[in-house]
Protein backbone atom coordinates (compact mmCIF):
# COMPACT_ATOMS: atom_id res chain seq x y z
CA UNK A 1 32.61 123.25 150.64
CA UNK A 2 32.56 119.42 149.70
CA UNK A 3 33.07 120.18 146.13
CA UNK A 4 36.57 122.09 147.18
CA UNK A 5 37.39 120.25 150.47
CA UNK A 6 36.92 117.02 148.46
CA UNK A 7 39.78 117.50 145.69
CA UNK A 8 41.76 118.79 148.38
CA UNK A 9 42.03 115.99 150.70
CA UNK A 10 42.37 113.72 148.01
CA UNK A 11 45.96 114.97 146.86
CA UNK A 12 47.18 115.29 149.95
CA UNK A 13 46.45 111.74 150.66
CA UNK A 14 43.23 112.00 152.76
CA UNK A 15 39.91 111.27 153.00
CA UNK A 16 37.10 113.02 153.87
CA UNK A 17 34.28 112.30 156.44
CA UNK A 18 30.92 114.41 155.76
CA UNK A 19 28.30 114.31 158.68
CA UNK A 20 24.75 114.76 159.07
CA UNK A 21 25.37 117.78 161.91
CA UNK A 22 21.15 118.30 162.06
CA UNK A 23 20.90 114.66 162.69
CA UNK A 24 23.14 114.62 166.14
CA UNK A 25 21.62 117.25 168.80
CA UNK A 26 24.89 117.83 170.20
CA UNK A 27 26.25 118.35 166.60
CA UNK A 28 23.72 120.71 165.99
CA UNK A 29 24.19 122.76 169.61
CA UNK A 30 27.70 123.34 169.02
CA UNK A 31 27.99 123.46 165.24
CA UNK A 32 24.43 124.28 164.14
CA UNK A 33 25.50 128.47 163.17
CA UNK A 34 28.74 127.56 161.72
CA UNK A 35 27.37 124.86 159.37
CA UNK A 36 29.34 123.73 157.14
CA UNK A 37 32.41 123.04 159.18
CA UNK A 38 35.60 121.44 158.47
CA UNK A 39 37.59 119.93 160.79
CA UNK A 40 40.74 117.96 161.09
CA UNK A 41 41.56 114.63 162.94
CA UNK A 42 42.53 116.31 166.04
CA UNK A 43 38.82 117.65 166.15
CA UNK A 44 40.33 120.92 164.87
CA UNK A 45 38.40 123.87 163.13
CA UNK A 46 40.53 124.01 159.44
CA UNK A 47 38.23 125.99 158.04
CA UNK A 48 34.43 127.21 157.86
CA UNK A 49 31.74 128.22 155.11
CA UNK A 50 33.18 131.30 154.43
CA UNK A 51 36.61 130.32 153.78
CA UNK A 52 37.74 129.78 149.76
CA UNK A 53 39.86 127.03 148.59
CA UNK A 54 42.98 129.05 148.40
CA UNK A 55 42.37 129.41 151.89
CA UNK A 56 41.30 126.15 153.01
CA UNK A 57 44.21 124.76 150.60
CA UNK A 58 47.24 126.52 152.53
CA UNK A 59 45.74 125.06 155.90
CA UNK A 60 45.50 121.54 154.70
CA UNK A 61 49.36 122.35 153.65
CA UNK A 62 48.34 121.89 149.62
């Protein structure tokens, strides 16, 4: 997801925060099925492993 996300945030202006989830138990609780995750500012699911750039493109608003 990095690889896509990455690009992505870039032209829009962003930046992009990767975490360790395995490292934080809490992380890992909540997020540990899902992994990897990508969330916005808000602390808002944008989009999950599954999801392909076009996909994860339109909800960034690229």
């Amino acid at each position: 997801m990095k690889g896509v996300v990455g690009p992505l945030v870039r032209t829009l202006g962003g930046t992009l925060e990767v975490v360790d989830v395995d490292s934080d138990p809490a992380l890992a609780a909540r997020w540990g099925n899902e992994i990897p995750v990508l969330l916005d500012v808000e602390g808002r699911v944008v989009a999950k492993a599954r999801d392909g750039a076009t996909k994860i493109g339109r909800r960034l608003g690229g």
